[in-house]
Protein backbone atom coordinates (compact mmCIF):
# COMPACT_ATOMS: atom_id res chain seq x y z
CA UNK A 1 -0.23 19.82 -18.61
CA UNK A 2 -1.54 23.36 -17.68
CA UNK A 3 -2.26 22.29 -14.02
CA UNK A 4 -5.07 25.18 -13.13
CA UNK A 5 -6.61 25.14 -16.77
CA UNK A 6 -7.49 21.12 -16.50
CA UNK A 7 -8.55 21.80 -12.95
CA UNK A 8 -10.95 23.66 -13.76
CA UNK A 9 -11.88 21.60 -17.08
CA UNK A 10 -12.67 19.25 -14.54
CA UNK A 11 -14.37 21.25 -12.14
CA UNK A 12 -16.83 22.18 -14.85
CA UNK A 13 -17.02 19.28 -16.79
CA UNK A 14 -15.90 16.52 -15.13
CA UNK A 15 -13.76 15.42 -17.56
CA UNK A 16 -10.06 13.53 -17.31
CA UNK A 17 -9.14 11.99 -20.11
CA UNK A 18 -6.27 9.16 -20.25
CA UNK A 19 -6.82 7.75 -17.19
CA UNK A 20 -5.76 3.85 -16.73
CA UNK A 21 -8.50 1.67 -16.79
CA UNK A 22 -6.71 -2.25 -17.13
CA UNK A 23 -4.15 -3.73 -15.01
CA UNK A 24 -0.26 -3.60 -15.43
CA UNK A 25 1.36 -6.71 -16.07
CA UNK A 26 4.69 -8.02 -17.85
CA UNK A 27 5.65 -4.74 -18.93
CA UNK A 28 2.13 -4.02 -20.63
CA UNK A 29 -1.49 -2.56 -19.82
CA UNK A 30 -4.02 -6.09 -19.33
CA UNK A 31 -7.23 -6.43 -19.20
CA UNK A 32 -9.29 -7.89 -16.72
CA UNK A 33 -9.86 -11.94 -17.09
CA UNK A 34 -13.61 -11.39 -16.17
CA UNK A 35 -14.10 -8.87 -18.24
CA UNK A 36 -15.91 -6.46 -15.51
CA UNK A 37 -15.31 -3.04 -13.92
CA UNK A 38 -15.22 -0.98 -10.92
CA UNK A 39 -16.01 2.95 -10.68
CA UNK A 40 -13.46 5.30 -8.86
CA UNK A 41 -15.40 7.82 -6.74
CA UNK A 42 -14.45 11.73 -6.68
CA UNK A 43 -14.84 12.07 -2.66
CA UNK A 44 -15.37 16.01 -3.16
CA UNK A 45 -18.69 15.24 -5.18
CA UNK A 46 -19.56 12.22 -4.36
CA UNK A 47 -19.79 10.82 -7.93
CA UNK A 48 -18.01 8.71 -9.98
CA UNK A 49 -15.44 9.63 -12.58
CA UNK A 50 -14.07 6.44 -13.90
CA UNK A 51 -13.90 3.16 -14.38
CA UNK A 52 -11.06 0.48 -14.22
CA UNK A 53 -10.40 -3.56 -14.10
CA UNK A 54 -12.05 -5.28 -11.12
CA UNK A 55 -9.03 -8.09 -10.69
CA UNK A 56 -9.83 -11.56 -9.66
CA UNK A 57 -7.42 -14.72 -8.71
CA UNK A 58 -7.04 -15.40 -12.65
CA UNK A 59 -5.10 -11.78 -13.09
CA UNK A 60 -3.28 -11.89 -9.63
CA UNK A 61 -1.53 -14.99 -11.04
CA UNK A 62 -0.67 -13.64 -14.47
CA UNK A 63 1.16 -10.81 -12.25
CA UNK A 64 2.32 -13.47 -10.51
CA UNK A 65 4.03 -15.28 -12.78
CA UNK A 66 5.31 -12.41 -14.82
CA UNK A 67 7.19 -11.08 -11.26
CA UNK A 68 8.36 -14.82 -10.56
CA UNK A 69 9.61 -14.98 -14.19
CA UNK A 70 11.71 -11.96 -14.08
CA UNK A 71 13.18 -12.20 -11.00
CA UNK A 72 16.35 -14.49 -11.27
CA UNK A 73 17.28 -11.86 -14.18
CA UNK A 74 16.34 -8.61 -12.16
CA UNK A 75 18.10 -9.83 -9.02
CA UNK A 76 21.09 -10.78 -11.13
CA UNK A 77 21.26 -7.32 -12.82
CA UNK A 78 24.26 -5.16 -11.15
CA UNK A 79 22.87 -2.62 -8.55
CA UNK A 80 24.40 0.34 -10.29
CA UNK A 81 21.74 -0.52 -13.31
CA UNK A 82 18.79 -0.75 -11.15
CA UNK A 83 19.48 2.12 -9.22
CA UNK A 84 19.67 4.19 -12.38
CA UNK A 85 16.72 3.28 -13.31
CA UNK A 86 14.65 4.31 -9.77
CA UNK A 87 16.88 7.66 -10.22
CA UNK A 88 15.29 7.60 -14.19
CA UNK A 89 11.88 7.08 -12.48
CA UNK A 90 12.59 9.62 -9.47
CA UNK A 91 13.24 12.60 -12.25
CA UNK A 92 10.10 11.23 -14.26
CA UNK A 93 7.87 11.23 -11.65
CA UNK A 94 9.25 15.58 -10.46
CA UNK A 95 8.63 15.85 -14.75
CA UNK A 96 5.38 14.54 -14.01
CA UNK A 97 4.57 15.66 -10.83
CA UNK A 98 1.33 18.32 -11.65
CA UNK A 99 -0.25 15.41 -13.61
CA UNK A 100 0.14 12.76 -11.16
CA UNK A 101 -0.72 14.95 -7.92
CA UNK A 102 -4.16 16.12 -10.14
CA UNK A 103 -5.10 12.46 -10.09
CA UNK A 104 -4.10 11.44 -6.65
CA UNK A 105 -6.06 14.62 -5.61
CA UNK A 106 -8.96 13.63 -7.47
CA UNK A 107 -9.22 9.53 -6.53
CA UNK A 108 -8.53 10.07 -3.19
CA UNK A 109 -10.15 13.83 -2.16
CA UNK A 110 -7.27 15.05 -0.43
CA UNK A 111 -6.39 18.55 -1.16
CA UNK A 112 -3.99 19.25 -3.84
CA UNK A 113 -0.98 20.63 -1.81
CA UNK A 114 -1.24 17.45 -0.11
CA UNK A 115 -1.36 15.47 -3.09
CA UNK A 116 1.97 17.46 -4.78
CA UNK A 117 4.02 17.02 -1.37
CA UNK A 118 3.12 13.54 -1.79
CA UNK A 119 4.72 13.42 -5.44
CA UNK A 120 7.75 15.22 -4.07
CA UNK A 121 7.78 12.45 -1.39
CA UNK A 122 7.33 9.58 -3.57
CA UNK A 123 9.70 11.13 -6.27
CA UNK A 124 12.39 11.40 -3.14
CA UNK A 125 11.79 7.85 -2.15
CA UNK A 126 12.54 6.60 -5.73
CA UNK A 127 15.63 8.97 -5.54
CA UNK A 128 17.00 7.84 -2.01
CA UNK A 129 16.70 3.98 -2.80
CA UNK A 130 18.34 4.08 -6.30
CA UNK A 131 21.09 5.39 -4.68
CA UNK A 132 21.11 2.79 -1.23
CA UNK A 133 21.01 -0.34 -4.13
CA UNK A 134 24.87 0.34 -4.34
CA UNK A 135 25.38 0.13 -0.57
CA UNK A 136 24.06 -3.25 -0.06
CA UNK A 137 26.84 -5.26 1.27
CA UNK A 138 27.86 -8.32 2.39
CA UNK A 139 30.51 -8.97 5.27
CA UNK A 140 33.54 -11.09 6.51
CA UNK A 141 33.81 -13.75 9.24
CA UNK A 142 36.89 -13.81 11.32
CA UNK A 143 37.52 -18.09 11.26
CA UNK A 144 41.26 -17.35 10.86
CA UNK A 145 43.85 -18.44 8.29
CA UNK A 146 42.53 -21.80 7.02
CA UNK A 147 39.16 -20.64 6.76
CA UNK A 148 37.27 -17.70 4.63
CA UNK A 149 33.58 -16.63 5.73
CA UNK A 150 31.60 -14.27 4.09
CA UNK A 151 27.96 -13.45 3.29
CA UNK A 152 26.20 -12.62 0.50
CA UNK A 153 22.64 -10.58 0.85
CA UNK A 154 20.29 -11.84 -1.98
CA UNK A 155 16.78 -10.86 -3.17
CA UNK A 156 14.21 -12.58 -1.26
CA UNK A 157 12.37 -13.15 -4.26
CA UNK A 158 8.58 -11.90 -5.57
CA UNK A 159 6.90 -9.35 -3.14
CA UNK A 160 3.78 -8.72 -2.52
CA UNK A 161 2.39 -4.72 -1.69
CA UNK A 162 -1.37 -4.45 -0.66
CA UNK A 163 -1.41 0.00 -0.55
CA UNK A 164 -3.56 1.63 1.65
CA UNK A 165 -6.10 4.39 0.25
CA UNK A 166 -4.72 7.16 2.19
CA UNK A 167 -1.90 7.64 0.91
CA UNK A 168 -1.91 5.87 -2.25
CA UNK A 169 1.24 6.55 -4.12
CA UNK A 170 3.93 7.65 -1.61
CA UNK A 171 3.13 4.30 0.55
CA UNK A 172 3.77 2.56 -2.78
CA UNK A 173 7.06 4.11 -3.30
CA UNK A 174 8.02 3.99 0.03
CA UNK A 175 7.67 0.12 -0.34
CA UNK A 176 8.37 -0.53 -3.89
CA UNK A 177 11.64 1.51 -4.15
CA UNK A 178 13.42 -0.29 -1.44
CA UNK A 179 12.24 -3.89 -2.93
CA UNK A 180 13.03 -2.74 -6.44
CA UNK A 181 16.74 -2.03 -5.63
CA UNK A 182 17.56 -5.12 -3.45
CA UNK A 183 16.75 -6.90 -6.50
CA UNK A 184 12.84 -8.28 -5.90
CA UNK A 185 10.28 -8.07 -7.98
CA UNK A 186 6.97 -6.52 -7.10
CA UNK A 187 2.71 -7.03 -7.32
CA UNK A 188 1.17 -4.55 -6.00
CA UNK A 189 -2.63 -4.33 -5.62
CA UNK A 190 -3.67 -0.87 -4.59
CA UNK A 191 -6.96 -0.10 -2.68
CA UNK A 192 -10.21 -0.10 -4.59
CA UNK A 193 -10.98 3.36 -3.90
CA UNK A 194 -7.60 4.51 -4.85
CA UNK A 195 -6.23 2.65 -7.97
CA UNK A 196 -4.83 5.29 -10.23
CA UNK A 197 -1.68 6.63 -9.14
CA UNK A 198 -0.11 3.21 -9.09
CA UNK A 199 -1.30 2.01 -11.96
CA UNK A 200 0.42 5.33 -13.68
CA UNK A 201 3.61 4.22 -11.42
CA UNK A 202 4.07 1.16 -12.32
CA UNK A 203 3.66 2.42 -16.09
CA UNK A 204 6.12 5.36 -15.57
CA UNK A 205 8.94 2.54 -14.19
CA UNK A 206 8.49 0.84 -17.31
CA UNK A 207 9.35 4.03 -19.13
CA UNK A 208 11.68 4.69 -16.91
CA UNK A 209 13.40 1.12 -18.01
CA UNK A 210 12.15 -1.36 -15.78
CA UNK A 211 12.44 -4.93 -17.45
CA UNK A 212 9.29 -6.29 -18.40
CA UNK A 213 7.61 -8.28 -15.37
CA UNK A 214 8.99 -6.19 -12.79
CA UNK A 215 6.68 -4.31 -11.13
CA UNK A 216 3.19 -5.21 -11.76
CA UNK A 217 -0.03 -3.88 -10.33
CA UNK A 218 -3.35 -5.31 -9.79
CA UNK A 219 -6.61 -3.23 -9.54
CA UNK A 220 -10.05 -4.52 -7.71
CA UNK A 221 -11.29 -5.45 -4.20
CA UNK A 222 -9.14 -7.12 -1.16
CA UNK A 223 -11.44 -10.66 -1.18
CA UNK A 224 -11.13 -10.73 -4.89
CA UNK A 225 -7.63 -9.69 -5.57
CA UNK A 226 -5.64 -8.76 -2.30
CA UNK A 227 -6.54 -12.37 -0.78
CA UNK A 228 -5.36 -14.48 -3.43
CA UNK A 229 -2.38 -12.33 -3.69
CA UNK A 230 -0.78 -12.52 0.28
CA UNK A 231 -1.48 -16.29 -0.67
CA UNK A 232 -0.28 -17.34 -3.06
CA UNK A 233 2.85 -19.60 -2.61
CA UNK A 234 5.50 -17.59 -5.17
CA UNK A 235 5.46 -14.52 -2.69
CA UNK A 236 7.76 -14.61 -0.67
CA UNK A 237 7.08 -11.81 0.87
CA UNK A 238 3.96 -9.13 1.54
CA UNK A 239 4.42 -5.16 2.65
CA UNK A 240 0.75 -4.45 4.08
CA UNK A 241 -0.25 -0.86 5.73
CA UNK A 242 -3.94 -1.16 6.36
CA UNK A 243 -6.55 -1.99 9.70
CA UNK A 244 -5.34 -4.44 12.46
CA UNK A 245 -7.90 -6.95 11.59
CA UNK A 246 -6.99 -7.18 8.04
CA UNK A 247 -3.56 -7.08 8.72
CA UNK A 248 -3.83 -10.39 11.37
CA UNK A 249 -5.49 -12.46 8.24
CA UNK A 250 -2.70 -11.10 5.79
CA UNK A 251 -0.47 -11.95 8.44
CA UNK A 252 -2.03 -15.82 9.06
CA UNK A 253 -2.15 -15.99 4.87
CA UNK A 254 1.64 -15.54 4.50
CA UNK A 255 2.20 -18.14 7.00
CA UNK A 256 0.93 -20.59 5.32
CA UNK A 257 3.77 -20.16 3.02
CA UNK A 258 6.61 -19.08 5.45
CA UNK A 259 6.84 -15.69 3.78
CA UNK A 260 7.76 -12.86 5.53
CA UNK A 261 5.67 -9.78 6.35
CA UNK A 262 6.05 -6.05 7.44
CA UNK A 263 2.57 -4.69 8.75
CA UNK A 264 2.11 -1.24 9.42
CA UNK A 265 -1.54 -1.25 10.94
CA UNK A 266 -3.59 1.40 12.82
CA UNK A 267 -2.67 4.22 15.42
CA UNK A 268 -3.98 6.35 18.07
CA UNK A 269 -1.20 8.83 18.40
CA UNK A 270 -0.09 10.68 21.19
CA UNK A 271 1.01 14.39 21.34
CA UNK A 272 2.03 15.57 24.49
CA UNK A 273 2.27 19.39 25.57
CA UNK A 274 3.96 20.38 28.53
CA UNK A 275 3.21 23.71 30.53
CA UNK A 276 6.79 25.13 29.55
CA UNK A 277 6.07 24.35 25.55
CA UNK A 278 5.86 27.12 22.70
CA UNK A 279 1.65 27.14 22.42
CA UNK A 280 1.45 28.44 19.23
CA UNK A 281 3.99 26.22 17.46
CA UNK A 282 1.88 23.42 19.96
CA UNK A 283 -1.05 24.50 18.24
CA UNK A 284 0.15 24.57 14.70
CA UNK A 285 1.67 21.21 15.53
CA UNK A 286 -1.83 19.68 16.45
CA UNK A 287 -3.47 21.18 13.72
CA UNK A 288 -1.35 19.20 11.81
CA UNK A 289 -1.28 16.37 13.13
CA UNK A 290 -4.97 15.62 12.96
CA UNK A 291 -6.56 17.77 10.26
CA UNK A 292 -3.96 16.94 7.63
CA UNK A 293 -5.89 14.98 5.15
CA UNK A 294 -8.88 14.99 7.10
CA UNK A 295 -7.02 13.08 9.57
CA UNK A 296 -6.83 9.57 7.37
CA UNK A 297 -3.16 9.52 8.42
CA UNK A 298 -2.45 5.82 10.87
CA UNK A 299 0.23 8.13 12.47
CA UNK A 300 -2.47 10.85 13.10
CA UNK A 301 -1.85 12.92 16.38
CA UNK A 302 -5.36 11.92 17.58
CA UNK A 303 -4.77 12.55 21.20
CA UNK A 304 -3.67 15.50 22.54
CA UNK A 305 -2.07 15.36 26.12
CA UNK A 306 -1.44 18.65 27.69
CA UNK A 307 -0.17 19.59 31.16
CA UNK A 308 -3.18 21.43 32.91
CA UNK A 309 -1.18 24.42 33.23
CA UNK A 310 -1.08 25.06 29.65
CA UNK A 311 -5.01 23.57 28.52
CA UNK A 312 -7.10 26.78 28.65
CA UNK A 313 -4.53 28.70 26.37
CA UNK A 314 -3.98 25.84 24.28
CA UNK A 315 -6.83 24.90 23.52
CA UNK A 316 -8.40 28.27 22.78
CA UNK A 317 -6.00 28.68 19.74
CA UNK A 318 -6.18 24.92 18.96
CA UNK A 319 -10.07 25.52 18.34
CA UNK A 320 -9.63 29.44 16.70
CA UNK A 321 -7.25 27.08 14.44
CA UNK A 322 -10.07 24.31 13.68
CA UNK A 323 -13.02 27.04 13.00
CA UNK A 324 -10.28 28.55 10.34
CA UNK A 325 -9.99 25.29 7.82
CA UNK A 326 -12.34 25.55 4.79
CA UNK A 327 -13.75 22.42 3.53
CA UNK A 328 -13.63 22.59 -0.43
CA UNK A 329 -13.09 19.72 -2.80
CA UNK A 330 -9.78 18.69 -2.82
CA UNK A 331 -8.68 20.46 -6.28
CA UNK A 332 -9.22 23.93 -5.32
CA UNK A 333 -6.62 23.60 -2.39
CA UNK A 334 -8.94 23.46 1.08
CA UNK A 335 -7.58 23.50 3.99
CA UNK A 336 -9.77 20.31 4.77
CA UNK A 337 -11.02 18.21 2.36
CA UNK A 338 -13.38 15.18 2.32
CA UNK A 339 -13.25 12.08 3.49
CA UNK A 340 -11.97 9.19 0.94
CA UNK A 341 -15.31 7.55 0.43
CA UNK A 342 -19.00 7.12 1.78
CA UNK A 343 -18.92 4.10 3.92
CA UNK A 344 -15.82 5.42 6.00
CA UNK A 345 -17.84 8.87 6.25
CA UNK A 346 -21.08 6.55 8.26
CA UNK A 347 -17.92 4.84 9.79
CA UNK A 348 -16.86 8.42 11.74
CA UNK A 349 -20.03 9.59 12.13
CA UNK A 350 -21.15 6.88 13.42
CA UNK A 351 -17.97 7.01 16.31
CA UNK A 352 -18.76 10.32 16.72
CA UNK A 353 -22.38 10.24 17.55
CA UNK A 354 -21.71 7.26 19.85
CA UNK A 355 -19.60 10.05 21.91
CA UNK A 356 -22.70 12.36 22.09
CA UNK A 357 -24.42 9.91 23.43
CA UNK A 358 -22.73 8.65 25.65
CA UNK A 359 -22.78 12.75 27.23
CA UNK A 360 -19.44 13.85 25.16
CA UNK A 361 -19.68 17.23 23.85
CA UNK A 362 -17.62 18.53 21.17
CA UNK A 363 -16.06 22.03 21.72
CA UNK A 364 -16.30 21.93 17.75
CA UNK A 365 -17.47 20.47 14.96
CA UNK A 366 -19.03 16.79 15.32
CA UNK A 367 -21.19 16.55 12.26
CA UNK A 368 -21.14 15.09 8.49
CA UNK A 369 -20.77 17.98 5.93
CA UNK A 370 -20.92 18.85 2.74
CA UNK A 371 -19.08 21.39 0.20
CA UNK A 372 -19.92 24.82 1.17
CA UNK A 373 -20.43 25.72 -2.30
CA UNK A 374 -21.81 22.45 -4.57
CA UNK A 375 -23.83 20.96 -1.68
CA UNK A 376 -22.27 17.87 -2.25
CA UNK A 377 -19.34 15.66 -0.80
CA UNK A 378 -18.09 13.40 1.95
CA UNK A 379 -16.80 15.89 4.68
CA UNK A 380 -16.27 15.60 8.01
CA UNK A 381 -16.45 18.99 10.30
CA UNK A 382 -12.93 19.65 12.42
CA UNK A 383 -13.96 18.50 15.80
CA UNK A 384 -12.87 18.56 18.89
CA UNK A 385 -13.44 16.41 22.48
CA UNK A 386 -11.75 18.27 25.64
CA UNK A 387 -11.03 16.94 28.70
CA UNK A 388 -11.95 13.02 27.53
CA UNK A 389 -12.08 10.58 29.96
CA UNK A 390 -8.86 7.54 29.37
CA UNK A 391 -10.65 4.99 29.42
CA UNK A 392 -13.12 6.64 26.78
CA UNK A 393 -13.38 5.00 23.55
CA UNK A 394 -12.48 8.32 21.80
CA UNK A 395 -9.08 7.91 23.44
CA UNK A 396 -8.79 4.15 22.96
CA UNK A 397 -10.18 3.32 19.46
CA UNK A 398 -8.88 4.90 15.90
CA UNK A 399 -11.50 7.37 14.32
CA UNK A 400 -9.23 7.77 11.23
CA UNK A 401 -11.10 11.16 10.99
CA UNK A 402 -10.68 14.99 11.65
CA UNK A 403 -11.65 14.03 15.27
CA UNK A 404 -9.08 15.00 18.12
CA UNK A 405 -9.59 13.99 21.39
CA UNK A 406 -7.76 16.02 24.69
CA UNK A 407 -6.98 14.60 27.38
CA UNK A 408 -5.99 16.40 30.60
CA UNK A 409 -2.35 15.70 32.39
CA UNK A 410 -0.79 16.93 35.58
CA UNK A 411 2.48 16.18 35.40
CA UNK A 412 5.03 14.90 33.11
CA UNK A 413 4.44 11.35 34.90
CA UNK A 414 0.99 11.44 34.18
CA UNK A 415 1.38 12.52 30.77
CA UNK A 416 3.51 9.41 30.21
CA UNK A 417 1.22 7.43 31.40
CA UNK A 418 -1.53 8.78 29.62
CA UNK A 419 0.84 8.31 26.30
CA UNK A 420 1.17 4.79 26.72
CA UNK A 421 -2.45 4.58 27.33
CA UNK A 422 -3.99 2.62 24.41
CA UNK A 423 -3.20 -0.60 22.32
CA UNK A 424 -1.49 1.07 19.58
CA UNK A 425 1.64 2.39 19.62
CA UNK A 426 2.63 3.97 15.96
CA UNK A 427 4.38 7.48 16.41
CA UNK A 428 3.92 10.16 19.23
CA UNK A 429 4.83 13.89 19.11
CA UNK A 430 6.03 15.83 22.18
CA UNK A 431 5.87 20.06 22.94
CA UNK A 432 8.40 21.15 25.61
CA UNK A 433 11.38 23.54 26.01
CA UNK A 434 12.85 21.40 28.58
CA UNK A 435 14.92 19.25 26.59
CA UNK A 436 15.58 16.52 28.74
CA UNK A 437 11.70 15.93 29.79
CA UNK A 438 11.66 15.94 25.64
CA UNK A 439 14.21 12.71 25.77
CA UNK A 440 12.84 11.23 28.74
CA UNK A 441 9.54 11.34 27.28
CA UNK A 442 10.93 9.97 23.83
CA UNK A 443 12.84 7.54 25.27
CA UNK A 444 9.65 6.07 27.71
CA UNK A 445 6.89 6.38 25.17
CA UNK A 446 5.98 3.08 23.18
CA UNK A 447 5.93 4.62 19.87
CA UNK A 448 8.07 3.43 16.66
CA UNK A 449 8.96 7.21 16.32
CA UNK A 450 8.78 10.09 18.09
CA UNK A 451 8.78 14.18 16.92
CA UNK A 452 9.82 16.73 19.17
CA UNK A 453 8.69 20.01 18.90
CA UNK A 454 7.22 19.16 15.27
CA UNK A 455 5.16 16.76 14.74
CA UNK A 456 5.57 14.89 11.24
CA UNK A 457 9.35 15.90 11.16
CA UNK A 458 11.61 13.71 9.07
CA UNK A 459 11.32 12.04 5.69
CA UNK A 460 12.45 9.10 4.03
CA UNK A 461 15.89 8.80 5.73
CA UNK A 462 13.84 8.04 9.03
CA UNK A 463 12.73 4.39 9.83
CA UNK A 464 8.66 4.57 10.07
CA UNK A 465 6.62 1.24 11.59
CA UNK A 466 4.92 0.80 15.20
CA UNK A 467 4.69 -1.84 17.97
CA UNK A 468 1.93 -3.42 19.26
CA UNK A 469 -1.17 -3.18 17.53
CA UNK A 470 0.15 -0.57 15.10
CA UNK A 471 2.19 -3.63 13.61
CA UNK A 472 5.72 -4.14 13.44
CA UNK A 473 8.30 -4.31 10.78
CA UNK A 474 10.10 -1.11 9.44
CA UNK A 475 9.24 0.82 6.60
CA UNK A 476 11.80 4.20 5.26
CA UNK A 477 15.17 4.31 5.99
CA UNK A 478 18.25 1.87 5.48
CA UNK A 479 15.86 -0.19 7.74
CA UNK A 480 13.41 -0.73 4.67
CA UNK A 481 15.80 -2.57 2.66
CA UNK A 482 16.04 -5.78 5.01
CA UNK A 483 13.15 -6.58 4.39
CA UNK A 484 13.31 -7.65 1.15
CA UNK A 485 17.05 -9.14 1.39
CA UNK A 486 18.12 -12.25 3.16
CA UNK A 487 21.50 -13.30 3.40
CA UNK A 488 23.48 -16.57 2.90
CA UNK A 489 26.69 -17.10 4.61
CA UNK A 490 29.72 -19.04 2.67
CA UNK A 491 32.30 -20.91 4.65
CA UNK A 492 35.26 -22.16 2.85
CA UNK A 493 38.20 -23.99 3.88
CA UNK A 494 41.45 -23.11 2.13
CA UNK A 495 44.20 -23.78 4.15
């Protein structure tokens, strides 16, 4: 595809032509058992653009049974095959990349750049996990000379994946690859706001030689589709990234049936400058952090700590930063696009005007927008709360907006304490020179991961889950593939 030419076929007409419109299941596009459809909302107009299946129980349990009938053969297959077929999928997906980011853009609002990085990313994922299927191993047991123990990790069987609208298709491959080459099989049920990119995924691992049955994906709304998925009795497992409240009844659903979950829920992320830091990088860093994707990121560097010797010069180029971004609709590459969809728009205006009146001021920003140049949109200004009180519900509740809130420290003590101040505890991000108040700090802050002096460092190599009420479980890394093995141990007498 000539990436700038469609752009701007769609900017002017509004046209995208081959997108998917049924589910994916047994190795084939399916239509919807009920026979009706949903609409797919372009964020940066605020229209609609397509329409696809709205799933019920009926087509969760033809995926169902497709993944349950193809696993003893998939998790039989040698791990050599499989992970030639993620690596297929991984240089598919970097062939693809333009078309795929275009759509991701598009169903989701954030800007393009984003949307390509988060090709490279998923691309990577798909790369990194072909390759770790080979390295799953079992191990010995020393019962001496009349005795030989071993173990033997196996394929925990059909997995469930309920995908966030955020980050639609790299939080699918980051979950998918790893379950894919320790042998599961896979339903995945994407957000209703954001159903595209995964339906294309799941069709480009079939081309990329995926057996029939699986990977599978399921389109339409949580009651309707996600619920009867988590619980149905075949899954014997569920990766969830989503809220806290949804994730407690996913969590309740899959005991029922003794499956095992991973829940990566919400976050109120800390970043902590010290007075000794690099301000500028400390800036850029916070910029980041929060305004990336109009800050619908769970690991979202929503609070920024700062020693009171550095505030003032801080936050001066922190807001000269914020005033810079340009909203624009996420194809032509803004520095800020729009929110994902109209009812989470009310739902961060409406935390935001609560502020105001309870006396908060924002040093920026602090209203709904629209595109500078259609009139038309779901944007969020870049705002900005200084000098927040803790127990403020600014600083203790997620926004999951371009909303940062700053909070004043005095010392590195207090800005601990301040760190560790909230319910969540999902990532945090620290700004210092002084490198060990860097690994005291990382070491003392409840946080599943920390960045030091740059904030979103890492990649897929790096374990990524929280604690608390940001979940638990481990997604990324070597960490990510436990969860969909268990093992069974063999002990033999021979002597």
């Amino acid at each position: 595809m000539s990436l700038d030419r469609d752009i701007a076929n769609y900017l002017e007409r509004g046209e995208l032509p081959d997108l998917p419109s049924q589910h994916f299941i047994a190795g084939a596009w399916a239509a919807p058992s009920s026979g009706e459809r949903m609409e797919s909302f372009d964020a940066g107009r605020a229209a609609p653009f397509h329409a696809f299946a709205a799933g019920d129980e009926a087509d969760v349990d033809r995926a169902v049974a497709a993944a349950n009938a193809a696993q003893p053969g998939w998790g039989r297959t040698k791990p050599s095959a499989r992970g030639a077929i993620l690596a297929e999928a991984a240089r598919l997906l970097r062939a693809e990349k333009e078309r795929f980011a275009f759509v991701e853009s598009l169903d989701s609002g954030k800007p393009l750049q984003e949307a390509l990085g988060d090709v490279s990313g998923a691309a990577r994922a798909l790369e990194y996990y072909g390759a770790c299927a080979n390295t799953i191993e079992g191990a010995t047991f020393p019962l001496g000379p009349d005795h030989l123990g071993y173990s033997v990790p196996e394929p925990v069987g059909v997995t469930a994946h309920i995908i966030p609208w955020n980050y639609p298709l790299s939080t699918a491959a980051r979950g998918i690859a790893p379950a894919l080459a320790a042998g599961c099989t896979v339903v995945a049920k994407p957000a209703e706001t954001t159903p595209l990119t995964m339906l294309m995924l799941a069709e480009l691992l079939s081309r990329a030689g995926l057996p029939d049955g699986v990977c599978n994906a399921v389109t339409g709304t949580g009651p309707a589709a996600g619920a009867p998925l988590v619980a149905d009795r075949r899954v014997r497992h569920v990766t969830f990234t989503g809220s806290v409240p949804t994730g407690i009844g996913v969590m309740e659903a899959a005991a029922r049936n003794v499956a095992t979950v991973v829940l990566e829920l919400g976050g109120k992320s800390p970043l902590v400058v010290l007075a000794d830091a690099d301000l500028d990088a400390a800036a850029n860093g916070a910029i980041g952090a929060i305004f990336e994707n109009a800050g619908q990121i769970c690991s979202a560097g929503s609070r920024l700590i700062v020693e009171r010797g550095a505030h003032d010069a801080l936050l001066e180029r922190v807001i000269e930063r914020a005033a810079a971004l340009k909203m624009s609709h996420g194809l032509t590459r803004p520095t800020l696009g729009p929110l994902n969809s109209k009812a989470h728009l009310g739902r961060v205006a409406e935390k935001v005007e609560a502020a105001k009146a309870r006396g908060l001021a924002p040093a920026i920003g602090g209203r709904a927008a629209t595109d500078p140049e259609t009139g038309k949109g779901w944007f969020f200004e870049a705002t900005i709360f200084d000098a927040v009180p803790e127990t403020d519900p600014l600083v203790k509740d997620e926004i999951f907006g371009p909303v940062l809130t700053v909070q004043l420290a005095e010392d590195e003590a207090h800005a601990l304490a301040l760190a560790n101040g909230t319910d969540y505890a999902l990532v945090a991000g620290v700004y210092t020179r002084d490198f060990g108040a860097a690994h005291r700090l990382a070491r003392e802050i409840d946080a599943g991961q920390v960045f030091l002096n740059e904030y979103f460092a890492g990649g897929i190599e790096v374990p990524f889950g929280g604690n608390r009420q940001s979940g638990f479980g481990r997604e990324k890394g070597m960490a990510a593939l436990r969860n969909y093995l268990r093992v069974k141990s063999v002990a033999a007498r021979i002597g």
